[in-house]
Protein backbone atom coordinates (compact mmCIF):
# COMPACT_ATOMS: atom_id res chain seq x y z
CA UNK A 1 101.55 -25.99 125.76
CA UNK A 2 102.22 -29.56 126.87
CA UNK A 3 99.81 -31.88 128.60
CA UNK A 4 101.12 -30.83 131.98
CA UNK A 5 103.78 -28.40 133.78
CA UNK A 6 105.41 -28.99 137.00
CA UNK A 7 106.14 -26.09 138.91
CA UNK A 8 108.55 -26.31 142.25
CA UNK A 9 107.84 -24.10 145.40
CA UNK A 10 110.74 -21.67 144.52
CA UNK A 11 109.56 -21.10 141.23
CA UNK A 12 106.12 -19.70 142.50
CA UNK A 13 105.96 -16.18 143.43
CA UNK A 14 105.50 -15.46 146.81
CA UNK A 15 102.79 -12.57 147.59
CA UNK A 16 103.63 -12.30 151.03
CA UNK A 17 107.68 -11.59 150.78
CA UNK A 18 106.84 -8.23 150.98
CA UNK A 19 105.51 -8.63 154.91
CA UNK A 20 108.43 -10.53 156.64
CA UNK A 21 106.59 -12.88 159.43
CA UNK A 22 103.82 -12.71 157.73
CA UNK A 23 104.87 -16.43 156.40
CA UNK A 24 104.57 -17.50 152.65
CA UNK A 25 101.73 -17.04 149.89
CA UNK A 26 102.82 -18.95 147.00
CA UNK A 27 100.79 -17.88 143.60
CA UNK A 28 101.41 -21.35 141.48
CA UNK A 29 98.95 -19.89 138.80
CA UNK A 30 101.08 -18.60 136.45
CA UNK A 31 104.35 -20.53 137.15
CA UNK A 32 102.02 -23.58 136.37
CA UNK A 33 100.73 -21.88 133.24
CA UNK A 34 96.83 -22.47 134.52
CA UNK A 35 94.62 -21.78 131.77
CA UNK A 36 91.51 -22.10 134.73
CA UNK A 37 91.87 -23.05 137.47
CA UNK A 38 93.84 -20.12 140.29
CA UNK A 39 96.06 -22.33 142.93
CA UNK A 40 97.83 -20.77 146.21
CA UNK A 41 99.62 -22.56 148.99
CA UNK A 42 99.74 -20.42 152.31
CA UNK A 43 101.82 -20.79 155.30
CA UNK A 44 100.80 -18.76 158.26
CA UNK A 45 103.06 -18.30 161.53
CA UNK A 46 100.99 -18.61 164.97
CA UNK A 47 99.45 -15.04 165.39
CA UNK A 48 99.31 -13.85 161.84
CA UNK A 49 96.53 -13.53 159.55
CA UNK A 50 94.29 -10.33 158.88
CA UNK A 51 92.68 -9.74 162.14
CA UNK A 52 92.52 -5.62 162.77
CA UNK A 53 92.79 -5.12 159.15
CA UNK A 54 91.16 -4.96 156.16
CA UNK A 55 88.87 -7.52 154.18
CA UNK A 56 88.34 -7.99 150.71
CA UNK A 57 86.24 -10.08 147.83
CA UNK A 58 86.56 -10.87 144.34
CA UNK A 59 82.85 -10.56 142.78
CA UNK A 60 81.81 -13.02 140.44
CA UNK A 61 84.23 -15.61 141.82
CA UNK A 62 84.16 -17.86 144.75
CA UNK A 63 86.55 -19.09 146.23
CA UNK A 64 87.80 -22.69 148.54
CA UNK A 65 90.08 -22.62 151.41
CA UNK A 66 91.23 -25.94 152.31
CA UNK A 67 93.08 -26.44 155.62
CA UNK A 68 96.14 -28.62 155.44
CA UNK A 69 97.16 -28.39 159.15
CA UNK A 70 96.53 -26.06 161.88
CA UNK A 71 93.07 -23.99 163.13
CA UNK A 72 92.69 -21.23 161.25
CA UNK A 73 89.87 -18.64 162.44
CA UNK A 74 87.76 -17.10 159.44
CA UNK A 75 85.63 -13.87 159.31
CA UNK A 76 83.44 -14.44 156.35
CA UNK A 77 81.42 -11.20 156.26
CA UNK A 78 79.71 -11.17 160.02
CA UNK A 79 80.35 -14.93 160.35
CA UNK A 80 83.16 -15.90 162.43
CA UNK A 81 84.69 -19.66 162.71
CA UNK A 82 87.29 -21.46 162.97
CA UNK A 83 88.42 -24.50 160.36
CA UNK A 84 91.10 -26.94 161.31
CA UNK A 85 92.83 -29.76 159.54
CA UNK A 86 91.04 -31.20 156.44
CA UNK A 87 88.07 -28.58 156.37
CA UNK A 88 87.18 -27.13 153.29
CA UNK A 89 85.22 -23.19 152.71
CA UNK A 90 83.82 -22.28 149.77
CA UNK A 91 83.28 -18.57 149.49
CA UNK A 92 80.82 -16.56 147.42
CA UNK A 93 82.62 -14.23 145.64
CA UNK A 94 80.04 -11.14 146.80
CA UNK A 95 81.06 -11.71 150.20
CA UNK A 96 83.95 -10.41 152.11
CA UNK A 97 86.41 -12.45 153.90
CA UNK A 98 89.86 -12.30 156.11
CA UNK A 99 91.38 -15.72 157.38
CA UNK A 100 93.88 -15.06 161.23
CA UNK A 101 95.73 -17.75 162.99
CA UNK A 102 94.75 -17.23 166.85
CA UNK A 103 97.00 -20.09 167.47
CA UNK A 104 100.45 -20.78 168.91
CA UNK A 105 101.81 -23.30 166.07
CA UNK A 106 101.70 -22.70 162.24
CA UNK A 107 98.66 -22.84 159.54
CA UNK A 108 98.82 -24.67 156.37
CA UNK A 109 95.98 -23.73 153.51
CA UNK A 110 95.37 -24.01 150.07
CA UNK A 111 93.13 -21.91 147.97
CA UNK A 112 91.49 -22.68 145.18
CA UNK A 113 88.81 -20.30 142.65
CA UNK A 114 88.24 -20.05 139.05
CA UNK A 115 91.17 -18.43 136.76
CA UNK A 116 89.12 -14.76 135.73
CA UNK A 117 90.57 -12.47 133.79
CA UNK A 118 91.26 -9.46 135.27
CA UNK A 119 90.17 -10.90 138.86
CA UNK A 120 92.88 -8.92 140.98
CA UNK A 121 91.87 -5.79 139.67
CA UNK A 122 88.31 -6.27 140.41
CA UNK A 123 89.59 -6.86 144.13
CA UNK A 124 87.13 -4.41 146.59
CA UNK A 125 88.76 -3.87 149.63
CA UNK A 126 86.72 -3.20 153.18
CA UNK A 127 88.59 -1.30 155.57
CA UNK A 128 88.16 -2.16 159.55
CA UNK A 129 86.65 -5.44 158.50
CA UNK A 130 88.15 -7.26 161.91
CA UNK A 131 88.73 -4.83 164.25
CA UNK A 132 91.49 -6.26 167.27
């Protein structure tokens, strides 16, 4: 492997395709070839996010949410906030969490967590975390 990789937005697979409106969840990770370090760029219309649904956590592994632009509105087990432009949350990995967009304009994050093997599949789900 070389010293570095560049990876473009297109090339990055994008984990929210599958809900259209749901705006864009680019996985760099493996387009970038990360050996450690797990690197997402997320776009959220106004009024989308996980609010009413479910919650999850990735045990063992924390996680930081940095806000590029926007207010995004977090539910970090009972806590909930909201983080706007240049905030940063770091986020236990034994606790749940669900990130909405209450707002009328779009949401810019990053997110940022150790590269685990076998992370996704260690995923727990809560169900009704943020009910409407």
């Amino acid at each position: 492997m070389s010293n570095y990789t560049v990876t473009k937005r297109e090339e990055a697979v994008d984990f929210m395709a599958q809900w259209p409106g749901y705006g864009e969840m680019r996985h760099y990770t493996q387009a970038l070839g990360n050996e450690q370090v797990s690197f997402s760029w997320r776009s959220m219309p106004a009024g989308t996010g996980g609010r009413g649904s479910y919650g999850h956590r990735h045990p063992g592994q924390e996680e930081i949410y940095f806000v590029i632009s926007g207010t995004v509105t977090f539910k970090i087990d009972d806590d909930v906030f909201e983080a706007g432009p240049q905030t940063a949350v770091r986020i236990g990995g034994d606790a749940f969490r669900s990130i909405h967009n209450d707002t009328d304009s779009e949401a810019q994050l990053l997110l940022f967590s150790t590269l685990v093997e076998g992370a996704q599949e260690g995923t727990e789900q809560a169900q009704d975390f943020w009910p409407e």
